[in-house]
PDB file of N, CA and C in Angstrom:
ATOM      1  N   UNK A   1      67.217  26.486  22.500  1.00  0.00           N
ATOM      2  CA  UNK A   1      67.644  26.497  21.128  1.00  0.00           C
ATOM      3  C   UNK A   1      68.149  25.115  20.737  1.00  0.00           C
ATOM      4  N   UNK A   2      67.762  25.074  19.523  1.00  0.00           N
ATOM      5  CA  UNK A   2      68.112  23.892  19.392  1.00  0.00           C
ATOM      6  C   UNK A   2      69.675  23.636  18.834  1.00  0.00           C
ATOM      7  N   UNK A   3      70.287  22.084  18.821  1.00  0.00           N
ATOM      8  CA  UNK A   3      71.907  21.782  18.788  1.00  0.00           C
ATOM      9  C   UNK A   3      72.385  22.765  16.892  1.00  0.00           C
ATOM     10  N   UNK A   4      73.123  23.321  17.603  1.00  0.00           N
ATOM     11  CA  UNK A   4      73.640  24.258  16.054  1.00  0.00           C
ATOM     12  C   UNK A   4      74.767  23.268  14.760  1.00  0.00           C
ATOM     13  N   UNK A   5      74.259  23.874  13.859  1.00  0.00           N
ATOM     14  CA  UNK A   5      74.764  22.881  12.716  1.00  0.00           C
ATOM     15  C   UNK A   5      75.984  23.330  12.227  1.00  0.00           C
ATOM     16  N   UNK A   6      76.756  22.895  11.795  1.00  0.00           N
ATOM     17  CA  UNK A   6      78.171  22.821  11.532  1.00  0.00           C
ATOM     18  C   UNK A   6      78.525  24.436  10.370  1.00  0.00           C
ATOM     19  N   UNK A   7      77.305  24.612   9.558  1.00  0.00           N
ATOM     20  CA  UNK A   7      77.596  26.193   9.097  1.00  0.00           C
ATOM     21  C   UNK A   7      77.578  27.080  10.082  1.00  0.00           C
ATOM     22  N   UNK A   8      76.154  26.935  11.249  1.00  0.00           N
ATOM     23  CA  UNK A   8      76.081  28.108  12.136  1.00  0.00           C
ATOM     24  C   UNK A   8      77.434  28.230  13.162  1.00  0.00           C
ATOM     25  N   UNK A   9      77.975  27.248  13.310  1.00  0.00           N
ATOM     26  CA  UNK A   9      78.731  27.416  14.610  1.00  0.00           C
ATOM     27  C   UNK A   9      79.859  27.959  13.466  1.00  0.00           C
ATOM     28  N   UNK A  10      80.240  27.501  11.936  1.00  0.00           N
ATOM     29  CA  UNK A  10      81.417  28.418  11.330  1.00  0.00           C
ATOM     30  C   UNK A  10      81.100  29.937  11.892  1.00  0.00           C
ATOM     31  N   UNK A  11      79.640  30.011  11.413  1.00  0.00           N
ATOM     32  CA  UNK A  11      79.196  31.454  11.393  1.00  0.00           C
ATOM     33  C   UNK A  11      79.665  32.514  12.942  1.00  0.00           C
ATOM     34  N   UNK A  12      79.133  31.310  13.918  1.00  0.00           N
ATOM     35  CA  UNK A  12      79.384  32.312  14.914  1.00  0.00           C
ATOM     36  C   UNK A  12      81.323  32.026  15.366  1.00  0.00           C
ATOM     37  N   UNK A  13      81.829  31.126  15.061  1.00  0.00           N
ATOM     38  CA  UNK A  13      83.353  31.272  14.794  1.00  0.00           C
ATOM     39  C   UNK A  13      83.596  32.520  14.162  1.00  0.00           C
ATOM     40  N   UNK A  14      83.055  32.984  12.847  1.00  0.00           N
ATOM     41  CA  UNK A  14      83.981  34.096  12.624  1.00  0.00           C
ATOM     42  C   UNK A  14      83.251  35.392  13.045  1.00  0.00           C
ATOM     43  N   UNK A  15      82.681  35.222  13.561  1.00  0.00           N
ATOM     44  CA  UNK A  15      81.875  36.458  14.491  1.00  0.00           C
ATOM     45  C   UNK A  15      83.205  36.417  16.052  1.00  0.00           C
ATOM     46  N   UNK A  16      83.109  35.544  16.329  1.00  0.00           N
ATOM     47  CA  UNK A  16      83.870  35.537  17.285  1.00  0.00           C
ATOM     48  C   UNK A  16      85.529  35.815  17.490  1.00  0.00           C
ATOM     49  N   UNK A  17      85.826  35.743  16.139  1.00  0.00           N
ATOM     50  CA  UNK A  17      87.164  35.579  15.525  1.00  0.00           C
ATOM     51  C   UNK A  17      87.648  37.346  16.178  1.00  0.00           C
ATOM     52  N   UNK A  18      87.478  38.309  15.847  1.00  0.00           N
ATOM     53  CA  UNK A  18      87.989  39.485  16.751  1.00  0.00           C
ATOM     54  C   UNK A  18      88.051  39.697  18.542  1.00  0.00           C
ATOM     55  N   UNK A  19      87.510  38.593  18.652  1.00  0.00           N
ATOM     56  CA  UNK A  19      86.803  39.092  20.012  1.00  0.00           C
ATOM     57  C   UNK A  19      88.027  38.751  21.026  1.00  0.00           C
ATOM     58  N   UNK A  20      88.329  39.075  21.987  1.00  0.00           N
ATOM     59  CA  UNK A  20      89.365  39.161  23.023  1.00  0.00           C
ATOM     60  C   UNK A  20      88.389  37.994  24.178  1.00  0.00           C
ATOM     61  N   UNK A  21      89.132  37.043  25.128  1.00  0.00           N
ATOM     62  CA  UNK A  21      88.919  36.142  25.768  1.00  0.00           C
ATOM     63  C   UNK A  21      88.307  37.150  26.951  1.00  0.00           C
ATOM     64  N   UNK A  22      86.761  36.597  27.390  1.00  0.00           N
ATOM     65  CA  UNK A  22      86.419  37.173  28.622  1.00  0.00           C
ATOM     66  C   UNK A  22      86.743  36.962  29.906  1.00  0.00           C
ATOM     67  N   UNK A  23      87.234  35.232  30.026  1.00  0.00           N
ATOM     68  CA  UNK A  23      87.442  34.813  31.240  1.00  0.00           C
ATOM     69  C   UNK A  23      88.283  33.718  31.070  1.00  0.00           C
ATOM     70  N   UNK A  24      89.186  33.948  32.130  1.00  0.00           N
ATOM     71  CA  UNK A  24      90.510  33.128  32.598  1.00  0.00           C
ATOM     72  C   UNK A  24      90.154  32.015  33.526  1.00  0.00           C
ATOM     73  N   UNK A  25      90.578  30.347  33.165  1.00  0.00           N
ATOM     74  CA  UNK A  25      90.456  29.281  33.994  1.00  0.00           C
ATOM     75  C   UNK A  25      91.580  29.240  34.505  1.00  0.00           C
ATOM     76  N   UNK A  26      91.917  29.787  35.748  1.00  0.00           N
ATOM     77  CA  UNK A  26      93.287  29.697  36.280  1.00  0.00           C
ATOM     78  C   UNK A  26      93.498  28.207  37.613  1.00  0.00           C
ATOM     79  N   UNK A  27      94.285  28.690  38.229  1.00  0.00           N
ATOM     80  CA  UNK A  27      94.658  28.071  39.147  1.00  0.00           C
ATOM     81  C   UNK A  27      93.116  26.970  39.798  1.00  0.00           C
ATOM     82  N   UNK A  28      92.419  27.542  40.202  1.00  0.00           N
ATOM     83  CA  UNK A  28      91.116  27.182  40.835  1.00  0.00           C
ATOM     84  C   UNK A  28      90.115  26.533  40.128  1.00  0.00           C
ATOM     85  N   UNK A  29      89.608  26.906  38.998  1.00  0.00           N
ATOM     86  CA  UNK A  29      89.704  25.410  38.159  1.00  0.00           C
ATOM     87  C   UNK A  29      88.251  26.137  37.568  1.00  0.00           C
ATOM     88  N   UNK A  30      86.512  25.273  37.482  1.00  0.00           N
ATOM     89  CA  UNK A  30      86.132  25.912  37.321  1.00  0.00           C
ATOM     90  C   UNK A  30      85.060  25.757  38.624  1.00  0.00           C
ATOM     91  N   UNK A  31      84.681  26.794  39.382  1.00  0.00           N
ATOM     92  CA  UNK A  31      84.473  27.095  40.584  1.00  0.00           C
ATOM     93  C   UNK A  31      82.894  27.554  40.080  1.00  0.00           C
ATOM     94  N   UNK A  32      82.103  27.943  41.494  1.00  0.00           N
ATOM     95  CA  UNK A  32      80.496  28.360  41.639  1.00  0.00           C
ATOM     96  C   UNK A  32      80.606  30.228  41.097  1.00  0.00           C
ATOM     97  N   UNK A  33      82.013  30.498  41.643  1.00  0.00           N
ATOM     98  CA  UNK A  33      82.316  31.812  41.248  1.00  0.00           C
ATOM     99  C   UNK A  33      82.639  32.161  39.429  1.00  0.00           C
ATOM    100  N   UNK A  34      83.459  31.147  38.818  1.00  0.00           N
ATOM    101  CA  UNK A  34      83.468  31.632  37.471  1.00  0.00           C
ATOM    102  C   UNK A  34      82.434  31.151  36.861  1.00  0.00           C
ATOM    103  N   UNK A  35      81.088  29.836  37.380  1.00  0.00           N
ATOM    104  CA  UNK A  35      80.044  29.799  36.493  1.00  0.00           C
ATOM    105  C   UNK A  35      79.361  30.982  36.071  1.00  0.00           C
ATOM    106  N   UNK A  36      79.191  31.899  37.795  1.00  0.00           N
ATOM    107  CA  UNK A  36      78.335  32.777  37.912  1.00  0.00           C
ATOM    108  C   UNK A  36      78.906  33.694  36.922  1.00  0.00           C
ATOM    109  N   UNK A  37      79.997  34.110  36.706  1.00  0.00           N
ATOM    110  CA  UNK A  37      81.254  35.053  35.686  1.00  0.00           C
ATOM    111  C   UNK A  37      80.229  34.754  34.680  1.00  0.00           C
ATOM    112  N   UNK A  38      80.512  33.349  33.845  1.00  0.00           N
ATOM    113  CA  UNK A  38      80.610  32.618  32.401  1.00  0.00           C
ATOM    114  C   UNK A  38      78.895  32.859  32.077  1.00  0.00           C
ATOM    115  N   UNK A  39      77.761  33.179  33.057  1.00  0.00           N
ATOM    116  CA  UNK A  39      76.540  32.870  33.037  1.00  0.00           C
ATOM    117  C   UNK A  39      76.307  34.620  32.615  1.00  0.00           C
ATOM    118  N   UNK A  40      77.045  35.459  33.427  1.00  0.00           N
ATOM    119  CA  UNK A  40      76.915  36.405  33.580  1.00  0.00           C
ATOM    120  C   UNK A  40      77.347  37.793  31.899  1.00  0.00           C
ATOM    121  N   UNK A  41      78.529  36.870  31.790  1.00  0.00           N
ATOM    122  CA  UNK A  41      79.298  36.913  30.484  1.00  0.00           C
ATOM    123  C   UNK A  41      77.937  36.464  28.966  1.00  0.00           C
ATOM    124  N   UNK A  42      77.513  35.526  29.247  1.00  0.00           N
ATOM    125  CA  UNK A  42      76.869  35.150  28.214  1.00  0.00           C
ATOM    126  C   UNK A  42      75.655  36.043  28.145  1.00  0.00           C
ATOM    127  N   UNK A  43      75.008  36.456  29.324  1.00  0.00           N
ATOM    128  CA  UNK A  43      73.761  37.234  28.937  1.00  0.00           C
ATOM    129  C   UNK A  43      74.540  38.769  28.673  1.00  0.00           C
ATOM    130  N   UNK A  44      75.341  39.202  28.739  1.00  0.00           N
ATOM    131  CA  UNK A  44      75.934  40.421  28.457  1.00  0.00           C
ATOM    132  C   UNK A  44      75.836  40.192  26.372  1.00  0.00           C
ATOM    133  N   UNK A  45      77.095  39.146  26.166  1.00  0.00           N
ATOM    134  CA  UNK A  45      77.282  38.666  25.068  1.00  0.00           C
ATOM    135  C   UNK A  45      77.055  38.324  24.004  1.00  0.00           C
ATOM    136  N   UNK A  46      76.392  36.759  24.609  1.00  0.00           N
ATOM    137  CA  UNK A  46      75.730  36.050  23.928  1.00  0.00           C
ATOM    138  C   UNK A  46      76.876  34.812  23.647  1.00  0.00           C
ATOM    139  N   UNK A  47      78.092  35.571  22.922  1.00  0.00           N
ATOM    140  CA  UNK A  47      79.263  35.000  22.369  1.00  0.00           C
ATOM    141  C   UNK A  47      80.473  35.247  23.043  1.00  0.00           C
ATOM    142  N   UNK A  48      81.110  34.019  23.732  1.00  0.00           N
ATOM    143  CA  UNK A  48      82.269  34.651  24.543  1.00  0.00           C
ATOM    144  C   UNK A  48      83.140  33.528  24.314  1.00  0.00           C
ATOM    145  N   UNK A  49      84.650  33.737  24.615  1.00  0.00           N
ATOM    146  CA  UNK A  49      85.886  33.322  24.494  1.00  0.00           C
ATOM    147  C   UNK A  49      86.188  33.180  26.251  1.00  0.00           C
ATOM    148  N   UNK A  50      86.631  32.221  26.394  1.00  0.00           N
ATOM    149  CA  UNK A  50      87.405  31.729  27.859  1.00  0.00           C
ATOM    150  C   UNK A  50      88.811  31.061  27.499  1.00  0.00           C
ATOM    151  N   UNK A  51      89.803  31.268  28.255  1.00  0.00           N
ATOM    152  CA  UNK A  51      90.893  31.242  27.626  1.00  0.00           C
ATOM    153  C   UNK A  51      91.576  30.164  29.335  1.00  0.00           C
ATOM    154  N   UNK A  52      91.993  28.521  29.289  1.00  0.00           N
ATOM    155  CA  UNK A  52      92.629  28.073  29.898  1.00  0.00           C
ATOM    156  C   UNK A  52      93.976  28.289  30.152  1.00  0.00           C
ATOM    157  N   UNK A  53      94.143  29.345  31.436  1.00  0.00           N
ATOM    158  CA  UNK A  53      96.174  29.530  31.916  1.00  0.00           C
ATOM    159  C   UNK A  53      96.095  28.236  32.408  1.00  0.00           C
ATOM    160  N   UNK A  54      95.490  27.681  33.232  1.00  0.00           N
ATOM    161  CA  UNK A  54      95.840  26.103  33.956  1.00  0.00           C
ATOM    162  C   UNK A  54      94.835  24.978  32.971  1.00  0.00           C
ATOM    163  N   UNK A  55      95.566  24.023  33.868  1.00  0.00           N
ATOM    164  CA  UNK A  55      94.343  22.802  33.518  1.00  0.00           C
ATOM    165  C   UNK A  55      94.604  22.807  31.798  1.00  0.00           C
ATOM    166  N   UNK A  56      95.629  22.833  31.505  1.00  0.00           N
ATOM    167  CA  UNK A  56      95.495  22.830  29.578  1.00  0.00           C
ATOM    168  C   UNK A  56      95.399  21.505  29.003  1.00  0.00           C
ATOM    169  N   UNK A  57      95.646  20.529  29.818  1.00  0.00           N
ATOM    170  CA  UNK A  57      95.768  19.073  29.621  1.00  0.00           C
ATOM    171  C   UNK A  57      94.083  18.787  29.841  1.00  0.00           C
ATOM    172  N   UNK A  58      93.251  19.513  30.970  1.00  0.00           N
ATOM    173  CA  UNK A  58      92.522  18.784  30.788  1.00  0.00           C
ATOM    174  C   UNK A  58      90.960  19.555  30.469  1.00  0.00           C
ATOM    175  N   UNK A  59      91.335  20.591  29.311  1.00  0.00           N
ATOM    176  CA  UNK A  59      90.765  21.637  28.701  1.00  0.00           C
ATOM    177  C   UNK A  59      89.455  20.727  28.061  1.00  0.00           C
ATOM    178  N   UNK A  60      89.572  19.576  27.494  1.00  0.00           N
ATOM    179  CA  UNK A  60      88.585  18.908  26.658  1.00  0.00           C
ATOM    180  C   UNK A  60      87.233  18.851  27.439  1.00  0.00           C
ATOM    181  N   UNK A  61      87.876  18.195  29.333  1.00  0.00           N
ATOM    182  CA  UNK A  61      86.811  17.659  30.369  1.00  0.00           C
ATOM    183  C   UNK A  61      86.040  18.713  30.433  1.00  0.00           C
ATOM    184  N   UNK A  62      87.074  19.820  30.857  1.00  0.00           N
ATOM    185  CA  UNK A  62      86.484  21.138  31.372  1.00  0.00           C
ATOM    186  C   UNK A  62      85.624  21.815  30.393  1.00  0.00           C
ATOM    187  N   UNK A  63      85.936  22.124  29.569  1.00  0.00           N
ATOM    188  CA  UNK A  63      85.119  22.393  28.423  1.00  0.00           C
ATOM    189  C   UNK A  63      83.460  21.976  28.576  1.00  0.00           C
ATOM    190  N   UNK A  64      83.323  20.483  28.098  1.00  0.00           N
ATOM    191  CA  UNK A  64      82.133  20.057  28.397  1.00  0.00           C
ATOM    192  C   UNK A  64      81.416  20.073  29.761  1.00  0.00           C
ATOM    193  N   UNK A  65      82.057  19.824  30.800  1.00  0.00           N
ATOM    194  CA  UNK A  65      81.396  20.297  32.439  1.00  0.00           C
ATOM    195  C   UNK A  65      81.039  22.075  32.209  1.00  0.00           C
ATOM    196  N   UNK A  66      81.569  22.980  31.690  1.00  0.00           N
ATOM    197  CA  UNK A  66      81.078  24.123  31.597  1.00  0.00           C
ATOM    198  C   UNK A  66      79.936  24.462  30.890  1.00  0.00           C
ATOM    199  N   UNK A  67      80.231  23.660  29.850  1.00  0.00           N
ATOM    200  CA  UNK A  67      79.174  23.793  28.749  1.00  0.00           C
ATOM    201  C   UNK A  67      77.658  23.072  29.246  1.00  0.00           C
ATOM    202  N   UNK A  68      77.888  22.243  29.759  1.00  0.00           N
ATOM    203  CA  UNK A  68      76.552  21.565  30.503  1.00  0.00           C
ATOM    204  C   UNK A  68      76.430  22.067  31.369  1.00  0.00           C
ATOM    205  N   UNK A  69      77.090  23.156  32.729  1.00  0.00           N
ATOM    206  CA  UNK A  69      76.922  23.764  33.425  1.00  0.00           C
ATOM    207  C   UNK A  69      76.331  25.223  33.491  1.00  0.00           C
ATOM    208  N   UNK A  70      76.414  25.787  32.214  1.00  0.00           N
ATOM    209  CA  UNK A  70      75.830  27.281  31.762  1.00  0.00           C
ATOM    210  C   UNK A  70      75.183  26.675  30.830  1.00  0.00           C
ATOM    211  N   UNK A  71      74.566  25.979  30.089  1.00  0.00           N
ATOM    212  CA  UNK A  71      73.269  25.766  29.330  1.00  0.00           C
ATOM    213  C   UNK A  71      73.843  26.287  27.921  1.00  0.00           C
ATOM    214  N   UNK A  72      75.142  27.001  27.845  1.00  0.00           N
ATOM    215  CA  UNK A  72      75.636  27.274  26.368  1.00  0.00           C
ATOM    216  C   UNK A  72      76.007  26.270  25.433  1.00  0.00           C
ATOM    217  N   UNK A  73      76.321  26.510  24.029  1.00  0.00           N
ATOM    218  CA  UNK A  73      76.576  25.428  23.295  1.00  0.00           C
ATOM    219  C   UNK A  73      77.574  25.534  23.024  1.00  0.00           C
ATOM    220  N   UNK A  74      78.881  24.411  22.562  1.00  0.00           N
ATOM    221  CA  UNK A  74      79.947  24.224  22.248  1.00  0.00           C
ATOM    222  C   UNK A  74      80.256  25.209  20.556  1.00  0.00           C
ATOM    223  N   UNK A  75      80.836  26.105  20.779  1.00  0.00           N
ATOM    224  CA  UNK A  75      81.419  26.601  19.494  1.00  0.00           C
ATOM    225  C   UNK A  75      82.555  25.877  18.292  1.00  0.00           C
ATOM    226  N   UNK A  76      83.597  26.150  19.107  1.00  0.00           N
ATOM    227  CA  UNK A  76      84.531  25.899  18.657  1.00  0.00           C
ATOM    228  C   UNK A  76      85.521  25.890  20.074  1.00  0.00           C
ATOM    229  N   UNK A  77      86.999  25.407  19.762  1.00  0.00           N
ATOM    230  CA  UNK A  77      88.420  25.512  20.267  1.00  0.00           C
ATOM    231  C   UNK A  77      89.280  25.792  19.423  1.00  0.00           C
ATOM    232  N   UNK A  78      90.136  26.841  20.037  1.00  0.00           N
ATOM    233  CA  UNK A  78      91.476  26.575  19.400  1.00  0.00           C
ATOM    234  C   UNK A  78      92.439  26.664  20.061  1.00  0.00           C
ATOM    235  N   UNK A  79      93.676  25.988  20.012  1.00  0.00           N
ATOM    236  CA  UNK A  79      94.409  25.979  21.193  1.00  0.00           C
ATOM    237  C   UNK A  79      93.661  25.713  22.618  1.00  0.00           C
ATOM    238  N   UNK A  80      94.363  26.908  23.466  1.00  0.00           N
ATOM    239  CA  UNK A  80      93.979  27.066  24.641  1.00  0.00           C
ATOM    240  C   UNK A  80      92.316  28.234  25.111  1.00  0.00           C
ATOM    241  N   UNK A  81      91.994  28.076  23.783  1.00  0.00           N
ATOM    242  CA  UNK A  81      90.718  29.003  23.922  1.00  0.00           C
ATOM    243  C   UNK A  81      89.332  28.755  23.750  1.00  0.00           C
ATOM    244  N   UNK A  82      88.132  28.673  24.353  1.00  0.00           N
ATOM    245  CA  UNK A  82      87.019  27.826  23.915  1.00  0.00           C
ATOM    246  C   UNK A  82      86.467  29.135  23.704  1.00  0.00           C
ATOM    247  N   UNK A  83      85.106  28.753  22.977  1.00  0.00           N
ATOM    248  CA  UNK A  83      84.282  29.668  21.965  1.00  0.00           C
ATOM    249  C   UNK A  83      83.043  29.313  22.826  1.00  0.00           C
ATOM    250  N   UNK A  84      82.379  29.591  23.507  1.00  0.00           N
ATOM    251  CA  UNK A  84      80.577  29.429  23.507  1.00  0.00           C
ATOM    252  C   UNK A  84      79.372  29.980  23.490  1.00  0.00           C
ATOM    253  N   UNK A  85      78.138  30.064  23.167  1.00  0.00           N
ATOM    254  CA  UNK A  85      77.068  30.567  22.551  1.00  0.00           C
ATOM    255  C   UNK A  85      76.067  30.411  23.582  1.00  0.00           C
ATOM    256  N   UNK A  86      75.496  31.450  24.072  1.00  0.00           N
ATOM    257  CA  UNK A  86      74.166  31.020  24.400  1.00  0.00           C
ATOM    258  C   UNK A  86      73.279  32.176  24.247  1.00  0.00           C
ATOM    259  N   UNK A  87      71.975  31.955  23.371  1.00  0.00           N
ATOM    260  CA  UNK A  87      71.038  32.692  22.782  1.00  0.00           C
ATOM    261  C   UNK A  87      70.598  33.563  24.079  1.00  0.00           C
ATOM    262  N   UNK A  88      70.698  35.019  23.944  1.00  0.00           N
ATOM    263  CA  UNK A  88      69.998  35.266  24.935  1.00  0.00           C
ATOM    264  C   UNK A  88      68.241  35.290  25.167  1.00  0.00           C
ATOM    265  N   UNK A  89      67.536  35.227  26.293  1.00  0.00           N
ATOM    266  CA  UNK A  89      66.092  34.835  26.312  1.00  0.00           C
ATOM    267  C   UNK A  89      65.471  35.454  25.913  1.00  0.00           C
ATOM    268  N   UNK A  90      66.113  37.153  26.124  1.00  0.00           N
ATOM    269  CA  UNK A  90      65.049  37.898  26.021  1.00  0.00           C
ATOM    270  C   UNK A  90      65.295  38.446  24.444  1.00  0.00           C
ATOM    271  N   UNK A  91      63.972  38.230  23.843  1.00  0.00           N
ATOM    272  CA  UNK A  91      64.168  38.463  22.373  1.00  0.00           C
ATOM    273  C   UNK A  91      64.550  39.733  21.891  1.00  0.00           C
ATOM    274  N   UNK A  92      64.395  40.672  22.762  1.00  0.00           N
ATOM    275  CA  UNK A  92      64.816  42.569  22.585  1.00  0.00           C
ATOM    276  C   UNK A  92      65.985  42.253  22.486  1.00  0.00           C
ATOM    277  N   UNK A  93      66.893  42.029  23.679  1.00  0.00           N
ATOM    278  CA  UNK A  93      68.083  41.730  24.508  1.00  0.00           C
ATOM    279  C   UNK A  93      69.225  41.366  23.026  1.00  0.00           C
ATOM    280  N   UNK A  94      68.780  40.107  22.044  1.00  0.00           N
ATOM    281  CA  UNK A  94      69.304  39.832  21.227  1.00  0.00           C
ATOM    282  C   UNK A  94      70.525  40.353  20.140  1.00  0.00           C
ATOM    283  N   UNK A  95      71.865  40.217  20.459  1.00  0.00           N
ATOM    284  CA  UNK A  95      72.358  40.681  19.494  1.00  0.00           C
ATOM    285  C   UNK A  95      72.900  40.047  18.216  1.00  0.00           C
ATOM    286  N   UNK A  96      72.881  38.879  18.410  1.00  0.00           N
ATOM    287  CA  UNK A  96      73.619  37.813  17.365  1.00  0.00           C
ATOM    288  C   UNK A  96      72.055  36.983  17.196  1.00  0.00           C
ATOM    289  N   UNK A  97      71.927  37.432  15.388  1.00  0.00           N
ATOM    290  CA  UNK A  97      71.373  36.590  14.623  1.00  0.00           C
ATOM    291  C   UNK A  97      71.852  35.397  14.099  1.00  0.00           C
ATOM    292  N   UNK A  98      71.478  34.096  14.239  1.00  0.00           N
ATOM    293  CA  UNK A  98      72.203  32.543  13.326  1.00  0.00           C
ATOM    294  C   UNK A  98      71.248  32.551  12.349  1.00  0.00           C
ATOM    295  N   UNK A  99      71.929  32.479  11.144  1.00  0.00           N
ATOM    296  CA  UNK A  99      71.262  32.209  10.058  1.00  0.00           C
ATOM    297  C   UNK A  99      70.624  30.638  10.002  1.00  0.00           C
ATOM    298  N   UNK A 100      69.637  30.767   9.213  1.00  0.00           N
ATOM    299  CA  UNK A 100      68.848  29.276   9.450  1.00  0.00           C
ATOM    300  C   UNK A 100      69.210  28.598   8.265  1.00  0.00           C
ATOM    301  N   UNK A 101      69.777  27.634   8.844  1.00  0.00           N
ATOM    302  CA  UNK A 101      70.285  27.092   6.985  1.00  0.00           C
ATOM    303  C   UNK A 101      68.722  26.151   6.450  1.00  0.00           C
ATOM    304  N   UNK A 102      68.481  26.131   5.119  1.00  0.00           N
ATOM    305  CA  UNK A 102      67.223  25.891   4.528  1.00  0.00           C
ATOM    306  C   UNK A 102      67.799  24.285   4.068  1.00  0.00           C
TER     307      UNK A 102
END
């Protein structure tokens, strides 16, 4: 998919806006075990919330090493909470439509 434009990612912000955090970056940082979580999370999803207890200082790094590490795209942050997207493959599978801006 290609890089999402500043309406779609509002869009999937307030899609995301109810949603409760799926996964905790705790103590251990981000490990082979929570990719597999965050990879696992997204094909369930599509749209998920990860919420930093540790490492809050260095939430920005981590952020992007995850995001290049699961193939998802950067949503949003707030606070201590990241937002990320990844389309699922299988076109049935699909639950979140992005509107195509014209």
């Amino acid at each position: 998919m290609a890089e999402l434009k500043g309406s779609q990612k509002q869009y999937l912000r307030s899609l995301a806006h109810h949603l409760k955090p799926l996964i905790q970056i705790g103590k251990l940082g981000i490990s082979d075990a929570l990719i597999a979580q965050v990879n696992k999370a997204l094909d369930d999803h599509e749209l998920i919330k990860i919420k930093f207890v540790n490492f809050k200082d260095e939430k920005d790094e981590l952020s992007a090493a995850l995001v290049e590490k699961t193939g998802a795209q950067f949503v949003g942050a707030l606070g201590n909470v990241l937002i990320i997207y990844r389309q699922q493959k299988d076109k049935e599978k699909r639950v979140i439509v992005i509107p195509q801006k014209k």
